[in-house]
PDB file of N, CA and C in Angstrom:
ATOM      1  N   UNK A   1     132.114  88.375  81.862  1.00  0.00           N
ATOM      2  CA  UNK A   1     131.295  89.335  82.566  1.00  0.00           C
ATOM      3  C   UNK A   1     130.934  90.545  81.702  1.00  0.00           C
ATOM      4  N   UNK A   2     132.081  90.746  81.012  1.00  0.00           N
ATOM      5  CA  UNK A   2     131.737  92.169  80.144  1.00  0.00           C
ATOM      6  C   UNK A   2     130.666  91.477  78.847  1.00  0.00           C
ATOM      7  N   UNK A   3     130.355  90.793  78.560  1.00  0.00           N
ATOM      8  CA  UNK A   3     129.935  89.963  77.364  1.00  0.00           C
ATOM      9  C   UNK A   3     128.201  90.553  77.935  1.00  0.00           C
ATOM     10  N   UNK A   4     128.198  90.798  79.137  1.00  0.00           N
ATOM     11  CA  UNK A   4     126.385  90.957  79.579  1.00  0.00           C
ATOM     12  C   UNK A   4     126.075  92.050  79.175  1.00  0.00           C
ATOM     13  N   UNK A   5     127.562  92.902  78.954  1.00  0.00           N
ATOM     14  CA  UNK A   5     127.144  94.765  79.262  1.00  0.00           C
ATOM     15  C   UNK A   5     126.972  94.574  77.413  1.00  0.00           C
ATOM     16  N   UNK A   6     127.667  93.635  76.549  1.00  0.00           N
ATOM     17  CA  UNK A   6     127.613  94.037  74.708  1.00  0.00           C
ATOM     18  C   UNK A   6     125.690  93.390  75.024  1.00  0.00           C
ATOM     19  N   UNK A   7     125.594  92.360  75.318  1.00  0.00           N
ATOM     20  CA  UNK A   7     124.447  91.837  75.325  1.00  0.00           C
ATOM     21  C   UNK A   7     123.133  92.898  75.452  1.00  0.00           C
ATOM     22  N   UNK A   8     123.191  93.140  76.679  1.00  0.00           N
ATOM     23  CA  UNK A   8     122.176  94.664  76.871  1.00  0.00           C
ATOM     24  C   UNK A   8     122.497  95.604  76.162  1.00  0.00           C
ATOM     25  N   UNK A   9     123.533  95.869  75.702  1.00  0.00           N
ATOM     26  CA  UNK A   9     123.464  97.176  75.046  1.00  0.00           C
ATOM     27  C   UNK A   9     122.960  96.695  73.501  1.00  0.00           C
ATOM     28  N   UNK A  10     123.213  95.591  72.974  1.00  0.00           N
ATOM     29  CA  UNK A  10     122.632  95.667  71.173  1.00  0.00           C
ATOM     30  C   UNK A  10     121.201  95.228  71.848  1.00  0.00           C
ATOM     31  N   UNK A  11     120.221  94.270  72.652  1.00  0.00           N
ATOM     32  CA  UNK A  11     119.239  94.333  72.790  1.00  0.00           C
ATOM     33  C   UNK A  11     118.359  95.478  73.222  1.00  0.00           C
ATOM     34  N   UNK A  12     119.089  96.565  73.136  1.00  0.00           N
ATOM     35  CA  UNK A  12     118.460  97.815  73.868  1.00  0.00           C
ATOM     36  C   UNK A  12     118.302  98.791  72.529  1.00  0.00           C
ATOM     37  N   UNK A  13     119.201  98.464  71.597  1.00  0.00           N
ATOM     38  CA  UNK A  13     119.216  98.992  70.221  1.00  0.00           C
ATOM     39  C   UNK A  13     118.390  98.215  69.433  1.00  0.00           C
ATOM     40  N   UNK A  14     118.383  97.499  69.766  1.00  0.00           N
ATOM     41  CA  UNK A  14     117.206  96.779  68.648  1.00  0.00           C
ATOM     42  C   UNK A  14     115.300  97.344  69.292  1.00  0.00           C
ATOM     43  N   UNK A  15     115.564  97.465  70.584  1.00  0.00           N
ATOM     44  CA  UNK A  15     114.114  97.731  70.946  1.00  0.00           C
ATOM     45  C   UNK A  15     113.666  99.525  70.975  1.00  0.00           C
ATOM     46  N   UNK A  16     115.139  99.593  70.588  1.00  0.00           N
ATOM     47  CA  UNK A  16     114.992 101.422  70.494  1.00  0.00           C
ATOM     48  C   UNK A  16     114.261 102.123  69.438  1.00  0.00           C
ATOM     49  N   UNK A  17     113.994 101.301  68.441  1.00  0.00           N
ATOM     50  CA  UNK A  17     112.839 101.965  67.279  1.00  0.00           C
ATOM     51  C   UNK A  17     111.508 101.726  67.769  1.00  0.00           C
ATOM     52  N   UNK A  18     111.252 100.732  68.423  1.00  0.00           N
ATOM     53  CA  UNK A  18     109.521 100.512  68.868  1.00  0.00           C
ATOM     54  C   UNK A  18     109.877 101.710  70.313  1.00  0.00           C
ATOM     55  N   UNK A  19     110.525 102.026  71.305  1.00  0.00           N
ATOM     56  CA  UNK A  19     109.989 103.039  72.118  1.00  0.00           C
ATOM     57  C   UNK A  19     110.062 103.838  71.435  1.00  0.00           C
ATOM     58  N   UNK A  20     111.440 104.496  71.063  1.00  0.00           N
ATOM     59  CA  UNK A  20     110.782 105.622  70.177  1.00  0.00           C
ATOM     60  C   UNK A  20     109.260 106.225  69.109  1.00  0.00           C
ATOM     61  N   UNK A  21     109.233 105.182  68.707  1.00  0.00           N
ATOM     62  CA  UNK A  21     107.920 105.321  68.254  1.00  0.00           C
ATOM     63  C   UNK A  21     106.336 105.390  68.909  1.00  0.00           C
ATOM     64  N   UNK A  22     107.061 104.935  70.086  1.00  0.00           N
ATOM     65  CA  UNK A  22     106.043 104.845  71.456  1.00  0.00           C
ATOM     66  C   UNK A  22     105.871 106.480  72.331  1.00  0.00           C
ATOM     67  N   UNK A  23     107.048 106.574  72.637  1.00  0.00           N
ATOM     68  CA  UNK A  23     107.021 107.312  73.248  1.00  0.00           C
ATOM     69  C   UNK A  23     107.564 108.735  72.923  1.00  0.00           C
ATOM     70  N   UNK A  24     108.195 108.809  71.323  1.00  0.00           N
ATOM     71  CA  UNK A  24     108.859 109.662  70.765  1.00  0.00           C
ATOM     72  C   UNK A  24     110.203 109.906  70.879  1.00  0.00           C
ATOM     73  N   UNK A  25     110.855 110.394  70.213  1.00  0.00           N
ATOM     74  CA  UNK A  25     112.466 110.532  69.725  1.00  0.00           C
ATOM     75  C   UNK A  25     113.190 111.206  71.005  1.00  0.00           C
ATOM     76  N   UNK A  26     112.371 112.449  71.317  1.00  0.00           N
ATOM     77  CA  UNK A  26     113.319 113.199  72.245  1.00  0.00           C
ATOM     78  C   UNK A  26     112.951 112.509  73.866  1.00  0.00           C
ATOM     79  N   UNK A  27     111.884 111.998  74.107  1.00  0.00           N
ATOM     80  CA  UNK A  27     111.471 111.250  75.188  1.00  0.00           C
ATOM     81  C   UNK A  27     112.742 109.693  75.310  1.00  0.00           C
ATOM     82  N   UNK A  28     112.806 109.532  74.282  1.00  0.00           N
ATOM     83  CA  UNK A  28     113.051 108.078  74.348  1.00  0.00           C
ATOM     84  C   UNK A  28     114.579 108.723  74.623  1.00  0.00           C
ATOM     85  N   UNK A  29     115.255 109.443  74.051  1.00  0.00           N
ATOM     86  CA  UNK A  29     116.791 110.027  74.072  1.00  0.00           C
ATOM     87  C   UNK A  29     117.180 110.632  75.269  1.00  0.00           C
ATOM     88  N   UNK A  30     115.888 111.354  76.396  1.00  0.00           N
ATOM     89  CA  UNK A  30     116.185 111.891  77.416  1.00  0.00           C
ATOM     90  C   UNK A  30     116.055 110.619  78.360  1.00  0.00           C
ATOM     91  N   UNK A  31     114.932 109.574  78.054  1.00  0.00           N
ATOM     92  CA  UNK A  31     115.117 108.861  79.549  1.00  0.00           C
ATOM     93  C   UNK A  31     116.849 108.010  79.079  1.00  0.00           C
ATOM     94  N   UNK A  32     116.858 107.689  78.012  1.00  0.00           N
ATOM     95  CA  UNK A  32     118.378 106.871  77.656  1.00  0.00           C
ATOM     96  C   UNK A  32     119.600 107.776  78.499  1.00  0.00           C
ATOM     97  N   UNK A  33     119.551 109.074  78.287  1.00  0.00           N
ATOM     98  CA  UNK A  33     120.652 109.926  78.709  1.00  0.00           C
ATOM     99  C   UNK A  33     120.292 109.623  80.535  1.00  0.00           C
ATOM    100  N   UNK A  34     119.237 109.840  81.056  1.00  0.00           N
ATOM    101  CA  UNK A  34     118.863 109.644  82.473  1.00  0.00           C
ATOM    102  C   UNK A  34     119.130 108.229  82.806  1.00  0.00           C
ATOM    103  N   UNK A  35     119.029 107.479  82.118  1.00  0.00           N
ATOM    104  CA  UNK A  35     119.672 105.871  82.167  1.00  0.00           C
ATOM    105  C   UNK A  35     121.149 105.877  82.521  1.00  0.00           C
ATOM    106  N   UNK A  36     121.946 106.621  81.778  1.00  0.00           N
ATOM    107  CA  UNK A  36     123.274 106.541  81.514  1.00  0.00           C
ATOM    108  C   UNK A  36     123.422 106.988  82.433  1.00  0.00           C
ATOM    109  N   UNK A  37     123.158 108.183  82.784  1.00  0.00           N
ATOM    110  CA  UNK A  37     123.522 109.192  84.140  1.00  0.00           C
ATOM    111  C   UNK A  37     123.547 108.269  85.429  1.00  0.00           C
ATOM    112  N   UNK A  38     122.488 107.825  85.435  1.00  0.00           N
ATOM    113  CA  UNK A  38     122.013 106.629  86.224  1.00  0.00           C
ATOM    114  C   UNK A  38     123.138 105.553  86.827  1.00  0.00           C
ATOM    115  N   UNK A  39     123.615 105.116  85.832  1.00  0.00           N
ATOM    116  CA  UNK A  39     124.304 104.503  85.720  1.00  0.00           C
ATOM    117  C   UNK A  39     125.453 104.151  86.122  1.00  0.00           C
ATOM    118  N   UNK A  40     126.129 105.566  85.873  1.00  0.00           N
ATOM    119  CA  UNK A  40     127.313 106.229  85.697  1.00  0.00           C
ATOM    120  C   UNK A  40     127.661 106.383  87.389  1.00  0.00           C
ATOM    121  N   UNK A  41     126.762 107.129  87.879  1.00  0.00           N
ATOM    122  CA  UNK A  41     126.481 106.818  89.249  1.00  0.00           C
ATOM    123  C   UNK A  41     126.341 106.265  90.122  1.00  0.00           C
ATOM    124  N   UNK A  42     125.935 105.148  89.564  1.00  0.00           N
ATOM    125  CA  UNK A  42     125.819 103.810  90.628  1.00  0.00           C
ATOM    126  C   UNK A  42     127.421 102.839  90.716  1.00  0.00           C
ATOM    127  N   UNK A  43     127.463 102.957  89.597  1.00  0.00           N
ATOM    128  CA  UNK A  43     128.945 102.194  89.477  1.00  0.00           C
ATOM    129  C   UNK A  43     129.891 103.036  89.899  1.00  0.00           C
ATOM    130  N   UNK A  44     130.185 104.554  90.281  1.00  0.00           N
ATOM    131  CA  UNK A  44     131.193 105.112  90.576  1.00  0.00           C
ATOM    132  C   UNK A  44     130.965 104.954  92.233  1.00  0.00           C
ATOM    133  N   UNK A  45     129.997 105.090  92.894  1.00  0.00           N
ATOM    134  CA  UNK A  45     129.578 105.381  94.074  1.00  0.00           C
ATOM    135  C   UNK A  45     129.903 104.784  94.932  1.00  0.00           C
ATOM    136  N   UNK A  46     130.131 103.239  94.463  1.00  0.00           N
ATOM    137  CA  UNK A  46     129.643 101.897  95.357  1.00  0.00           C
ATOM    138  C   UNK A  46     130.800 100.790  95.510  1.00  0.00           C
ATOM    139  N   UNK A  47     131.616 100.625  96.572  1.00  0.00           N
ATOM    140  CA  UNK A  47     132.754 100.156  96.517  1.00  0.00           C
ATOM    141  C   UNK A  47     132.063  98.301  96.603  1.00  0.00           C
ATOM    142  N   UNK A  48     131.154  97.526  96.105  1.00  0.00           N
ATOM    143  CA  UNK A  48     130.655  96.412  95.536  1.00  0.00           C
ATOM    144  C   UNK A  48     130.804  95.839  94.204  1.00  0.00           C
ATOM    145  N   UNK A  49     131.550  95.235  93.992  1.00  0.00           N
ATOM    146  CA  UNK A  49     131.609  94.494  92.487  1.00  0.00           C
ATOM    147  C   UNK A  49     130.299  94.513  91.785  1.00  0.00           C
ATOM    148  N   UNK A  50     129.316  93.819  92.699  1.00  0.00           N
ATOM    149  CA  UNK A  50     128.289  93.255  91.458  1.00  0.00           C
ATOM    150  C   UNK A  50     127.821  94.452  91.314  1.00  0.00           C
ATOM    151  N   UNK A  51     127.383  95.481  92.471  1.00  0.00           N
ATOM    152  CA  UNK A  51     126.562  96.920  92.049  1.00  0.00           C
ATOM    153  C   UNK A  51     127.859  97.471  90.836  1.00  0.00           C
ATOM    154  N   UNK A  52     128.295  97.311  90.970  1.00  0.00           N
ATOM    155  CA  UNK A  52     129.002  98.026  89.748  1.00  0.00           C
ATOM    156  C   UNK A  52     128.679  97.534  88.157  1.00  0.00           C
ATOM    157  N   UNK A  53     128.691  96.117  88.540  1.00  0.00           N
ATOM    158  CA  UNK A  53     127.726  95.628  87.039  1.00  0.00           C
ATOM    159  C   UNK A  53     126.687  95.821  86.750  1.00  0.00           C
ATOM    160  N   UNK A  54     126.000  95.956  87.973  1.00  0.00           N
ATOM    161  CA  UNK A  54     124.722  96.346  87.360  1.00  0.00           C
ATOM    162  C   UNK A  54     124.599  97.894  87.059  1.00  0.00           C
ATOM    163  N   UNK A  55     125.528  98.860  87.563  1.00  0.00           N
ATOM    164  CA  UNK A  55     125.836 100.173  86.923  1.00  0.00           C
ATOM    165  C   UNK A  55     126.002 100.427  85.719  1.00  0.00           C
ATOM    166  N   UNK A  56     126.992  99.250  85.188  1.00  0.00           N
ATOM    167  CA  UNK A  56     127.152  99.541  83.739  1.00  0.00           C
ATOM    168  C   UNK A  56     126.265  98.521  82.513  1.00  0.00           C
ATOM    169  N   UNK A  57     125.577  97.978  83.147  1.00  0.00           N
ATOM    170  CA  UNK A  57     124.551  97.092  82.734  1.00  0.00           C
ATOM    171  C   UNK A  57     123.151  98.142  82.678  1.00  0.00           C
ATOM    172  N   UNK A  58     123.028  99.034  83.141  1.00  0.00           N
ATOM    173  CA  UNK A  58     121.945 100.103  83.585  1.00  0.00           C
ATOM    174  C   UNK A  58     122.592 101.550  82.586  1.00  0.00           C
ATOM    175  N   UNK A  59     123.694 101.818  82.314  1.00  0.00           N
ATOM    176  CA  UNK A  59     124.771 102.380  81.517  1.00  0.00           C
ATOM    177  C   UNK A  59     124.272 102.330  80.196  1.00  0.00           C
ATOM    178  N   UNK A  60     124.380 100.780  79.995  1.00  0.00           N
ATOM    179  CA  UNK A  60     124.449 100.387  78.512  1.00  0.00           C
ATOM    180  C   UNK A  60     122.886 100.302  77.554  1.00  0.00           C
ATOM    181  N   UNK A  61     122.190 100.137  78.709  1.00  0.00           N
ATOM    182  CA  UNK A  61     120.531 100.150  78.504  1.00  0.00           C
ATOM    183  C   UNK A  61     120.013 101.841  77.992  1.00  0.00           C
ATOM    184  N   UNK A  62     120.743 102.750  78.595  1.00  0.00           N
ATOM    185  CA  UNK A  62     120.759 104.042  78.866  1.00  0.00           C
ATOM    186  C   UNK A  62     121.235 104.178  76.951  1.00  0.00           C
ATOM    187  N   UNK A  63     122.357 103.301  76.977  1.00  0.00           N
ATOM    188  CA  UNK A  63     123.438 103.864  76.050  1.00  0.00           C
ATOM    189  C   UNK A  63     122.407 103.390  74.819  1.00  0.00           C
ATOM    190  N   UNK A  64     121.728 102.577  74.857  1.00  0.00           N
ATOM    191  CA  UNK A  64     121.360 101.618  73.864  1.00  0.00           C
ATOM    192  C   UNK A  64     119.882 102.745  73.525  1.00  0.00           C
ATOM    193  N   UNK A  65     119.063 103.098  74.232  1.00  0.00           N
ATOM    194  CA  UNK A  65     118.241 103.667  73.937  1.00  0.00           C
ATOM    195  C   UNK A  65     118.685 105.311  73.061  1.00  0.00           C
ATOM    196  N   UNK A  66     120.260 105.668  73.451  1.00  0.00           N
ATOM    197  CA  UNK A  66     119.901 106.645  73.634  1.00  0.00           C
ATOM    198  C   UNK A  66     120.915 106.997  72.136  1.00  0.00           C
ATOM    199  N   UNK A  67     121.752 106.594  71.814  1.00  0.00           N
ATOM    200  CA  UNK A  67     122.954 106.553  70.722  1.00  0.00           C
ATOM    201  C   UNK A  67     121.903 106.283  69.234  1.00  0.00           C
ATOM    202  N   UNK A  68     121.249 105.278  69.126  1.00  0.00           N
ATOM    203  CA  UNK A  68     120.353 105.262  68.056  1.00  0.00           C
ATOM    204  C   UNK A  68     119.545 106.214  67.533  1.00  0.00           C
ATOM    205  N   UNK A  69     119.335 107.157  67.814  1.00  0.00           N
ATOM    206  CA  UNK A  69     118.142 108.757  68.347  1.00  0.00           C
ATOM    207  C   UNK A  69     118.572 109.214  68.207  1.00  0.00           C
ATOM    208  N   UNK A  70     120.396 109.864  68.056  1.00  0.00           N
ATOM    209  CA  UNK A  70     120.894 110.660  67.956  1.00  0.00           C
ATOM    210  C   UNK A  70     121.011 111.363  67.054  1.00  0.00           C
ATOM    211  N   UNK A  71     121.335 110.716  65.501  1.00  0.00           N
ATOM    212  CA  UNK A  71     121.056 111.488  64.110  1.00  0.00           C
ATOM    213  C   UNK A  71     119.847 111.671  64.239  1.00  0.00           C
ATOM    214  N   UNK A  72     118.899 111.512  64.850  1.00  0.00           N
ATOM    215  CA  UNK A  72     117.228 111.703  64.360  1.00  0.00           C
ATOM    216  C   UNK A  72     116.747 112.941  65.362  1.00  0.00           C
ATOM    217  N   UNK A  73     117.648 113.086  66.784  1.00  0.00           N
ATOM    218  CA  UNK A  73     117.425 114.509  66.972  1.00  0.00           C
ATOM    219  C   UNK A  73     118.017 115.729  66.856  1.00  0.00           C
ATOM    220  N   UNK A  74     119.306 115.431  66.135  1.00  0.00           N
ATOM    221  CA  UNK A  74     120.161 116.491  65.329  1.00  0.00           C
ATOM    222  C   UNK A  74     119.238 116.818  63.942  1.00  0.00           C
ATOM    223  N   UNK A  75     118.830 115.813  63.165  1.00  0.00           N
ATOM    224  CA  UNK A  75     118.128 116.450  62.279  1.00  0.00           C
ATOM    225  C   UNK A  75     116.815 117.003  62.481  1.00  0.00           C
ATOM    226  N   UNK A  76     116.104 116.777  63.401  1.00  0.00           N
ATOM    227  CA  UNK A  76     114.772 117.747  63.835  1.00  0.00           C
ATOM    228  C   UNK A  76     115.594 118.982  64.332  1.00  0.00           C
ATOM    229  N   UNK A  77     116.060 119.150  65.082  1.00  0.00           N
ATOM    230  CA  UNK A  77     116.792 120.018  65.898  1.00  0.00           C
ATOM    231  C   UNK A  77     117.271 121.507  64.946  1.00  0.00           C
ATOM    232  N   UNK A  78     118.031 121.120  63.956  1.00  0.00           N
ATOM    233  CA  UNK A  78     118.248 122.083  62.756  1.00  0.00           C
ATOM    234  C   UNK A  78     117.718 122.281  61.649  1.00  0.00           C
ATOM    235  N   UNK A  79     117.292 123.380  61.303  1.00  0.00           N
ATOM    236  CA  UNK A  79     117.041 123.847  59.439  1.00  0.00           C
ATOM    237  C   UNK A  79     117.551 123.218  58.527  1.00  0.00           C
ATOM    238  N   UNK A  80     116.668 122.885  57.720  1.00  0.00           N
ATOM    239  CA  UNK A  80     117.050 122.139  56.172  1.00  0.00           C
ATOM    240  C   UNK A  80     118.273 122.925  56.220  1.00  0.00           C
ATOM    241  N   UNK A  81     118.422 124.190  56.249  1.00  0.00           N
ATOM    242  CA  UNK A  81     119.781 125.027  55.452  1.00  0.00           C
ATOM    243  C   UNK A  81     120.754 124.857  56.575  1.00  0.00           C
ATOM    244  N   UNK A  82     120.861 124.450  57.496  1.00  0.00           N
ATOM    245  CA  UNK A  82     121.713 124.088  58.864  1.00  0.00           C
ATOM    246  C   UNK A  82     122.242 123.028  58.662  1.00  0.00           C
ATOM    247  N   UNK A  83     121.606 121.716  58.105  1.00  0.00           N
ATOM    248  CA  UNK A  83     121.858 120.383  58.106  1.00  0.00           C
ATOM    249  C   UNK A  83     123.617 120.235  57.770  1.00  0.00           C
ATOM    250  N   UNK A  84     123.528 120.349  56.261  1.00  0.00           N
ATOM    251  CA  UNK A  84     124.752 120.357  55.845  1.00  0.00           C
ATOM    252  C   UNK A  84     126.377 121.152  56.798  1.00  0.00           C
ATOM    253  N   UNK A  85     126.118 122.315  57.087  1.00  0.00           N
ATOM    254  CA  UNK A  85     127.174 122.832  58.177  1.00  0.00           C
ATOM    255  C   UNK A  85     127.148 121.443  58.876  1.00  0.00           C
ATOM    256  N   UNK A  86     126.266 121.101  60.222  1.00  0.00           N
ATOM    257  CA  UNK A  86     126.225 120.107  61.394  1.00  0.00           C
ATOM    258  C   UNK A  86     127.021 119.000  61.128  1.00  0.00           C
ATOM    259  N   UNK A  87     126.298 118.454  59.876  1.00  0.00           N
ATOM    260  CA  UNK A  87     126.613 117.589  59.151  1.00  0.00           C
ATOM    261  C   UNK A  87     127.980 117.421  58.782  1.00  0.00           C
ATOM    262  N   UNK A  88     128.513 118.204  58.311  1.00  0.00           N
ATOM    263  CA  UNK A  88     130.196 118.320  57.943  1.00  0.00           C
ATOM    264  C   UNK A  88     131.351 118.775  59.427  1.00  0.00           C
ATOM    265  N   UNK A  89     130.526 119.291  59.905  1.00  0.00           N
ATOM    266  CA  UNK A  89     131.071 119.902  61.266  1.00  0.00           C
ATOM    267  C   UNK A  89     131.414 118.367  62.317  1.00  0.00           C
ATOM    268  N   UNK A  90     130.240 117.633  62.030  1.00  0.00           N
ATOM    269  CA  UNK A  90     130.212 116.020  63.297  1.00  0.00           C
ATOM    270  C   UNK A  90     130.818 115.055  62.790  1.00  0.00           C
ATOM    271  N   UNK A  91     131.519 115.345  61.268  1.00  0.00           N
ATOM    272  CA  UNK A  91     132.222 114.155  60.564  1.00  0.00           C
ATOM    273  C   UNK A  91     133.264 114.141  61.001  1.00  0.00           C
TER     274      UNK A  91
END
């Protein structure tokens, strides 16, 4: 059962460079985070097995869009002269 949630989540990473490019970096990272949220919610809420898979199946779609984007909006986000601090700071 858990094998569906690795499944959606690397097919959601692989399609995460064409939205992004579609729809842009911070677009594509906010609906992923609203995915997750999403998610997160449905599966805590709902005393149903399957709604719960599909919570974290809706989770991982979230997760998949949204984890790939992440170095790419830390580095828009800060100054060339910022980078390095962030950078050493998130290691």
């Amino acid at each position: 059962m858990s094998g569906i949630v690795a499944f959606v989540l690397g097919g959601c990473v692989c399609v995460s460079g064409a939205v992004s490019g579609i729809l842009g970096i911070k677009n594509t990272t906010c609906r992923g985070m609203a995915l997750m949220s999403w998610g997160c919610l449905l599966s805590g809420y709902t005393p149903d097995c399957n709604i719960v898979l599909l919570g974290r199946i809706i989770f991982s779609a979230g997760a998949g869009l949204f984890f790939p984007n992440l170095g790419a909006v830390v580095m828009q986000w800060f100054e060339d002269n910022e980078l390095l601090i962030v950078n050493s700071i998130n290691c």
